[in-house]
N, C-alpha and C. Protein backbone atom coordinates (compact mmCIF):
# COMPACT_ATOMS: atom_id res chain seq x y z
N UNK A 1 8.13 15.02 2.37
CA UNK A 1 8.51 14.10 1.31
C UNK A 1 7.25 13.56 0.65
N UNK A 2 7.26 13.13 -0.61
CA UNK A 2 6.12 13.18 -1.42
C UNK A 2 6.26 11.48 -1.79
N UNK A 3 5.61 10.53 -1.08
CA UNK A 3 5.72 9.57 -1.71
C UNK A 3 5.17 8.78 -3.13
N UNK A 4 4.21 9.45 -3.21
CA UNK A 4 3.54 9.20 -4.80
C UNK A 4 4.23 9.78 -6.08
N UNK A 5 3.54 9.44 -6.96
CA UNK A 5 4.25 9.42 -8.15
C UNK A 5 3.85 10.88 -9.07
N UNK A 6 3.01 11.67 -8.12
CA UNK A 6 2.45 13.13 -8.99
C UNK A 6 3.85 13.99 -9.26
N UNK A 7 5.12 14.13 -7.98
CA UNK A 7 5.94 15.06 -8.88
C UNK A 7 6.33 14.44 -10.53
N UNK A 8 6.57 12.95 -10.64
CA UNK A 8 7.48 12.76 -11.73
C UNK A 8 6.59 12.57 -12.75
N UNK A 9 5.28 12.60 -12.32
CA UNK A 9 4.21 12.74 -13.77
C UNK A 9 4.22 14.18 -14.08
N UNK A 10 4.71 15.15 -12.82
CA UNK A 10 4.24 16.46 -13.84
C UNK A 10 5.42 17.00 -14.08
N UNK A 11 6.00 16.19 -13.55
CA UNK A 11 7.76 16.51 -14.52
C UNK A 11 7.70 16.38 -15.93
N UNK A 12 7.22 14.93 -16.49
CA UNK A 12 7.23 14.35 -17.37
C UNK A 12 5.90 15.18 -18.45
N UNK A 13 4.60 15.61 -17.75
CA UNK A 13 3.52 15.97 -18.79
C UNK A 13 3.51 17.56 -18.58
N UNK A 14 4.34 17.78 -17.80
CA UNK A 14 4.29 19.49 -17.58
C UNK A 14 3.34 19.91 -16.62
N UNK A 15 2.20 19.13 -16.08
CA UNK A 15 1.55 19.41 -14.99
C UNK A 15 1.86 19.74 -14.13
N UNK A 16 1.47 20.93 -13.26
CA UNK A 16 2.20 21.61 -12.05
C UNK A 16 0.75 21.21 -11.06
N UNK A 17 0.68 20.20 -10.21
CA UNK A 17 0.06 20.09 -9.08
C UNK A 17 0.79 20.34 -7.58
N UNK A 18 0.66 21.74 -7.10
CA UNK A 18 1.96 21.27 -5.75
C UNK A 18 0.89 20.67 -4.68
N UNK A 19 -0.15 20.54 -4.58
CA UNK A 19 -0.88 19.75 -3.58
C UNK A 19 -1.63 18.67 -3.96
N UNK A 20 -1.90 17.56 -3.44
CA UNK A 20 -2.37 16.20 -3.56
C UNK A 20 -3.12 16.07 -2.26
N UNK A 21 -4.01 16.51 -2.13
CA UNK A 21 -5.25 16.20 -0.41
C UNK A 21 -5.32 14.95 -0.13
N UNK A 22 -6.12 14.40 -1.95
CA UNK A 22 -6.68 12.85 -1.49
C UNK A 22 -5.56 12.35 -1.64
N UNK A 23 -4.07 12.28 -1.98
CA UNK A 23 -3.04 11.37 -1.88
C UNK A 23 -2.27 11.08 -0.76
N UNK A 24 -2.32 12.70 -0.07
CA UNK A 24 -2.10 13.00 1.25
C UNK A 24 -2.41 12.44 1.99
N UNK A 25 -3.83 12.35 1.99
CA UNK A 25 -4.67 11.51 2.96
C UNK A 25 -4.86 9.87 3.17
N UNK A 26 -4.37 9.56 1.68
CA UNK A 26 -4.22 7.99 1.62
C UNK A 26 -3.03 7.71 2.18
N UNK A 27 -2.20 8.53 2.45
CA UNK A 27 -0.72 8.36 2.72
C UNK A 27 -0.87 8.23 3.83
N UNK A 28 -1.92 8.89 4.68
CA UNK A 28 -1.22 9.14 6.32
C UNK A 28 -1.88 8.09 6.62
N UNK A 29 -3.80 7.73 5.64
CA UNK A 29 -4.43 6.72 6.74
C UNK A 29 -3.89 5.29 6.58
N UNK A 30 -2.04 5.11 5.57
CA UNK A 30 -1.91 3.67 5.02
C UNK A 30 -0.94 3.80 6.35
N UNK A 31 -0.20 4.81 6.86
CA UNK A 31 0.83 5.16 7.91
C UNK A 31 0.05 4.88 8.92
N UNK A 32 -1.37 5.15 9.44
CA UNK A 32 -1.66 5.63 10.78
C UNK A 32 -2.89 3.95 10.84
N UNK A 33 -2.89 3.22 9.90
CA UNK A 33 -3.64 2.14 10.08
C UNK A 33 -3.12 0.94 10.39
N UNK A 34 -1.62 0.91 9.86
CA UNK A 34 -0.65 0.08 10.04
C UNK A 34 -0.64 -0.88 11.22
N UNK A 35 -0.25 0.27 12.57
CA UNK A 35 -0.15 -0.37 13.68
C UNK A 35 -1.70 -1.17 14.03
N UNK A 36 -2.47 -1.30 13.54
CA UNK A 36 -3.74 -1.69 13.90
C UNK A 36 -3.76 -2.68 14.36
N UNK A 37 -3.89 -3.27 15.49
CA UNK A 37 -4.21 -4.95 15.64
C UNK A 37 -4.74 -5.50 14.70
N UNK A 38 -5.65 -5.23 14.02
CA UNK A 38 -6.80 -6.05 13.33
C UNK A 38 -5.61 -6.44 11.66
N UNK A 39 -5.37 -5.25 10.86
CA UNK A 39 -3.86 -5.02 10.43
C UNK A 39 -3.11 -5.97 10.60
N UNK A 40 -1.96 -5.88 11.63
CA UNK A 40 -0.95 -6.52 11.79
C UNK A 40 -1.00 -8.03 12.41
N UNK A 41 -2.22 -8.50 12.82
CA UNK A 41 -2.64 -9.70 12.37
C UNK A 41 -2.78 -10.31 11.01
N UNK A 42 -3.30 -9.36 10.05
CA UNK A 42 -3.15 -10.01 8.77
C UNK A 42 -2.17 -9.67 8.41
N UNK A 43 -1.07 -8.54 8.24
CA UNK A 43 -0.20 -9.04 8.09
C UNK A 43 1.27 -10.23 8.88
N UNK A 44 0.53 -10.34 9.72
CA UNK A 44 1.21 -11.52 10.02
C UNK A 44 0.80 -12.87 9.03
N UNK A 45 -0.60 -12.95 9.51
CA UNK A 45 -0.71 -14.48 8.21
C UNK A 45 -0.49 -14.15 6.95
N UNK A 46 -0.38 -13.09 6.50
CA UNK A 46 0.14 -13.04 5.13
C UNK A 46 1.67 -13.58 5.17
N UNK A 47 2.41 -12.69 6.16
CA UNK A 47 3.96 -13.29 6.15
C UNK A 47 4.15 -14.96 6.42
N UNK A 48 3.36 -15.11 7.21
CA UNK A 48 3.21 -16.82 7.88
C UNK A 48 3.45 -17.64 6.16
N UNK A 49 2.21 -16.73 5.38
CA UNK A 49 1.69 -17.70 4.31
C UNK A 49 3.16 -17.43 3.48
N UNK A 50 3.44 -16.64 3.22
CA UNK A 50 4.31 -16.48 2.65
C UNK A 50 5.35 -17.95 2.88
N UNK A 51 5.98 -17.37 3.85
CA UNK A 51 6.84 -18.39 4.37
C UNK A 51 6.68 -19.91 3.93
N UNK A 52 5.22 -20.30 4.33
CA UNK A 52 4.70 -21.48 3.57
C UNK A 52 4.73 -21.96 2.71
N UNK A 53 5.14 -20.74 1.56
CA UNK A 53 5.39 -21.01 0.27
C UNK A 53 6.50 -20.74 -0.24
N UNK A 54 7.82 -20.64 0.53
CA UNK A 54 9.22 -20.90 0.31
C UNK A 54 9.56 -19.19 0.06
N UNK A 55 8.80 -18.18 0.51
CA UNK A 55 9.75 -16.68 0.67
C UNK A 55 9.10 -15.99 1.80
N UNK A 56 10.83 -15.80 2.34
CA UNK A 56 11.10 -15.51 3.38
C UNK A 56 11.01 -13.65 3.17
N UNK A 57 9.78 -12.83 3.80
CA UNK A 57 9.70 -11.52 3.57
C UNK A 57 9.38 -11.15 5.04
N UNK A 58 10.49 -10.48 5.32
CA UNK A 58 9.67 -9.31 6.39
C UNK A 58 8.56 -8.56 6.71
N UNK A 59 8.19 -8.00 5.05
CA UNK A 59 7.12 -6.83 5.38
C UNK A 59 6.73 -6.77 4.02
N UNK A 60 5.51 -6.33 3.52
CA UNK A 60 5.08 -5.85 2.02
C UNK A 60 6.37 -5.23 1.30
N UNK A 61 6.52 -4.44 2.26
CA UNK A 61 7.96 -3.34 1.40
C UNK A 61 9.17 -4.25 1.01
N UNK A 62 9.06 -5.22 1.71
CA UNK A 62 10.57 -6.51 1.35
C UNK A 62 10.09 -7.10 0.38
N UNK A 63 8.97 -7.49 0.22
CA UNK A 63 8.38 -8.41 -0.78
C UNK A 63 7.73 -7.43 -1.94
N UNK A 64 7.74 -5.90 -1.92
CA UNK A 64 7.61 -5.42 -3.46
C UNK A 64 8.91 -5.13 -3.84
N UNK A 65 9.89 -4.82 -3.34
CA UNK A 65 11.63 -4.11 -3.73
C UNK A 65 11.78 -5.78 -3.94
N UNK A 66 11.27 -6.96 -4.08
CA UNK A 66 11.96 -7.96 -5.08
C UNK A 66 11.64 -8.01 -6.61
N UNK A 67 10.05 -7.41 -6.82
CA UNK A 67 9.62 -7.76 -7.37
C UNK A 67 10.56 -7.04 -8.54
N UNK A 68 10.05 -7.09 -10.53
CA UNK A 68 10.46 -6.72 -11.40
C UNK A 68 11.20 -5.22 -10.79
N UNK A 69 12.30 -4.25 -11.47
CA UNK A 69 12.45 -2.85 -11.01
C UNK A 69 11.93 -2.26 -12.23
N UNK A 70 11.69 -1.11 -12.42
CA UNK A 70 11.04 -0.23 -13.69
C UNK A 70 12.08 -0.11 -14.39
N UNK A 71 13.32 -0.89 -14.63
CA UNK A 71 14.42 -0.50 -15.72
C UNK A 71 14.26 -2.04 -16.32
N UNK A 72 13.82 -2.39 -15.72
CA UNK A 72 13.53 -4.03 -17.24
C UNK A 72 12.35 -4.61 -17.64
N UNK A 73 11.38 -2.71 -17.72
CA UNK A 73 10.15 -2.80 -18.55
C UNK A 73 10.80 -3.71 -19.75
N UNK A 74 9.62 -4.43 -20.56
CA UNK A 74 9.88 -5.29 -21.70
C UNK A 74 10.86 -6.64 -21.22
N UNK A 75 11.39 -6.66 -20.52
CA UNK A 75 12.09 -7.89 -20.08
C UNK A 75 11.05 -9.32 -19.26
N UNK A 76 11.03 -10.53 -19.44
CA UNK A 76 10.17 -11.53 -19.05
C UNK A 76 10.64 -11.12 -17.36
N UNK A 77 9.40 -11.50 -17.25
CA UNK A 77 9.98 -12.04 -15.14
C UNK A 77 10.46 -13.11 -15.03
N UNK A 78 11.29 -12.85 -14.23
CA UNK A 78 12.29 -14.57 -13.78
C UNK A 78 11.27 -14.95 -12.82
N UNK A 79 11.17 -16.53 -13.15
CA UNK A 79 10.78 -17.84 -12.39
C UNK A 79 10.36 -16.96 -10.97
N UNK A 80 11.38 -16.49 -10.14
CA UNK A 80 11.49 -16.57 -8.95
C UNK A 80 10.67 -15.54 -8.58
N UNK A 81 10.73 -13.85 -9.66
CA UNK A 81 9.46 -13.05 -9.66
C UNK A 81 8.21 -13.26 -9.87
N UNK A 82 7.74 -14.73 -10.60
CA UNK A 82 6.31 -14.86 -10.76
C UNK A 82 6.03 -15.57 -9.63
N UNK A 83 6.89 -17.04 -9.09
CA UNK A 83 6.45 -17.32 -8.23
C UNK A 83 5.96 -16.25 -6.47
N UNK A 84 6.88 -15.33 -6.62
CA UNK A 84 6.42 -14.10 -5.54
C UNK A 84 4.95 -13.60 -5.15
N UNK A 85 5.29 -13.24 -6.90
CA UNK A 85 3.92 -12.83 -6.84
C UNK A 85 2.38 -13.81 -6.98
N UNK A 86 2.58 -14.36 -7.11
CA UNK A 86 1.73 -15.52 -7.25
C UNK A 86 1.74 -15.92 -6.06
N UNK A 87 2.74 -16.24 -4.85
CA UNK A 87 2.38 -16.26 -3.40
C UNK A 87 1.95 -15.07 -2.93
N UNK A 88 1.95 -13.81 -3.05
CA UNK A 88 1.87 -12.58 -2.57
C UNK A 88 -0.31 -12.43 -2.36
N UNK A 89 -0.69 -12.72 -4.05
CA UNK A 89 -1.26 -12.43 -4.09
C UNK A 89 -2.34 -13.74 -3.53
N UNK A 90 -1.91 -14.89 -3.62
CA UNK A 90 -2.71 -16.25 -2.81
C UNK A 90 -2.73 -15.58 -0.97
N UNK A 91 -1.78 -15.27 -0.58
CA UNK A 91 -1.50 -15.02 1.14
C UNK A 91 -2.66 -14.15 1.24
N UNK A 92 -2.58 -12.72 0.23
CA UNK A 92 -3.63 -11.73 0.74
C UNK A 92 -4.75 -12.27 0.82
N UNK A 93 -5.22 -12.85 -0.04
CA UNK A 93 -6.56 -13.56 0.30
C UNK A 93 -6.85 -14.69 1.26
N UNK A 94 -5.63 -15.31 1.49
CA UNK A 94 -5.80 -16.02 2.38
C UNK A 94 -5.59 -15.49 4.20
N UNK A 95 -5.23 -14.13 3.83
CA UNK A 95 -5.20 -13.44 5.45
C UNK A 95 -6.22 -12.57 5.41
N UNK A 96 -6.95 -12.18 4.33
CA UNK A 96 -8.16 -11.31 4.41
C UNK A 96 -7.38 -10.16 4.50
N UNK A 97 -6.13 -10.11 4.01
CA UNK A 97 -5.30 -8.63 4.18
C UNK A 97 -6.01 -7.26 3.57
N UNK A 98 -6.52 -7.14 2.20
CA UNK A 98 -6.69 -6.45 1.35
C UNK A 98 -8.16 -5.62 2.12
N UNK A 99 -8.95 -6.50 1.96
CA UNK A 99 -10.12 -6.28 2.87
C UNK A 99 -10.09 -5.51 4.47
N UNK A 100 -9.58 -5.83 5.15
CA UNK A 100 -8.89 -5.82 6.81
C UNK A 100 -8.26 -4.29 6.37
N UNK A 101 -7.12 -4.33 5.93
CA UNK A 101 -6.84 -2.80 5.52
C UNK A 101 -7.42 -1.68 4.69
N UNK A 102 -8.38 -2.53 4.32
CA UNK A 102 -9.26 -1.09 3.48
C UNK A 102 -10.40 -0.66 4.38
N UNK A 103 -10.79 -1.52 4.97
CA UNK A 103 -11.69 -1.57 5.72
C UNK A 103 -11.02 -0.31 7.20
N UNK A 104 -10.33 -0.58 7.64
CA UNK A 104 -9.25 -0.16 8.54
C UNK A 104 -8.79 1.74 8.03
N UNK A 105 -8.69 1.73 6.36
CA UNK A 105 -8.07 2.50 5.85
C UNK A 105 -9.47 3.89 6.03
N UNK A 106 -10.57 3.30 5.56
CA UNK A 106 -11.88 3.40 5.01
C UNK A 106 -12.65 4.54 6.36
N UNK A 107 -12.54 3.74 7.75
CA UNK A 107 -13.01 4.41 8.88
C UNK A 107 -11.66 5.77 8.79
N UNK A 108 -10.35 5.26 8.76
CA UNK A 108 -9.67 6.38 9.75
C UNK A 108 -10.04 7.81 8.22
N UNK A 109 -10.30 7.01 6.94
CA UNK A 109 -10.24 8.29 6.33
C UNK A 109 -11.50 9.18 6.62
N UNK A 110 -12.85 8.47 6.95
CA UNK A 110 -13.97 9.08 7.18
C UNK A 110 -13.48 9.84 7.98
N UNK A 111 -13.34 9.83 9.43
CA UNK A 111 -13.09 10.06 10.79
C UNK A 111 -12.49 11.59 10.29
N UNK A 112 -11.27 11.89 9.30
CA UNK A 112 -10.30 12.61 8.87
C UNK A 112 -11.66 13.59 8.36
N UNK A 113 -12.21 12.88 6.97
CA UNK A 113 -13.17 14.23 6.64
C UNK A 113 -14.11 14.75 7.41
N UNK A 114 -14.57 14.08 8.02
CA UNK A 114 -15.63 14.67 9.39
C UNK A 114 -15.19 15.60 10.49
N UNK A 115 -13.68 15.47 10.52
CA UNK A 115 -13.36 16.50 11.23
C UNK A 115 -12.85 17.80 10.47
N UNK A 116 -12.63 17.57 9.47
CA UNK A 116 -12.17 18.56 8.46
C UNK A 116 -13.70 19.02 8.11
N UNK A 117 -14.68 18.49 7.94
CA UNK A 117 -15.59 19.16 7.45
C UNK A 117 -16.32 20.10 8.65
N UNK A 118 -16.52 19.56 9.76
CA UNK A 118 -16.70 19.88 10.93
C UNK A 118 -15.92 21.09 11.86
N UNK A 119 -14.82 21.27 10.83
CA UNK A 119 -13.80 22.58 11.75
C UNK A 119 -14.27 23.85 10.63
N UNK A 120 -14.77 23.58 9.25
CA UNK A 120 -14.58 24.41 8.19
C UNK A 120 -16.47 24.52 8.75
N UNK A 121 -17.12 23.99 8.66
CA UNK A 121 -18.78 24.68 9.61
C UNK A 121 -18.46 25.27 11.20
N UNK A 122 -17.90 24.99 11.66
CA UNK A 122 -17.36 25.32 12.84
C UNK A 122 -17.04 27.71 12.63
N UNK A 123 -16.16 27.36 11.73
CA UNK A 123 -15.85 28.84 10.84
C UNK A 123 -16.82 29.88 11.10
């Protein structure tokens, strides 16, 4: 399953890409960094903060499926969508989330090309 957005861009511009490496790879190290202690500490104080600020979210994925949907491009955001995001984006900084997971994201992707580069000299 292809979670990015390359099939429906080359639906749309006629581009035929059937492989995506570096999207691939962002995909597995956002999957395989997740469980991280270091991670799921910030996302905990992100959710904490959240909470603090009157929305109640489970997980990133609960708190983007509120946000605007792509069928009321041109439509204002309601009250309740700006305030979201406007807590969303105060929490990350206040849990060091953004940072913590890139950082997190950053090693497991090295780790990935070093062994990929390392099996293809290996050859």
């Amino acid at each position: 399953m292809n979670d990015t957005c390359i099939p429906e861009a080359n639906q749309k511009v006629g581009v035929i890409l059937p492989e995506d490496p570096a999207g691939d790879l962002a995909g597995q190290s956002l999957k395989a960094t997740r469980s991280r202690p270091d991670v799921q500490r910030a996302l905990s104080t992100w959710s904490s903060c959240m909470a603090g600020h009157g929305h109640q979210v489970k997980s990133l994925d609960d708190a983007e499926g509120r946000f605007g949907q792509p069928g009321r491009i041109g439509v204002r955001p309601e009250k309740a969508e700006v305030s979201l995001a406007t807590a969303d984006v105060t929490c990350k900084g206040t849990a060091g989330l953004v940072p913590t997971w890139y950082t997190a994201e950053t090693a497991y992707q090295n780790k990935q090309i070093t062994s990929a580069v390392g099996s293809c000299q290996g050859s």
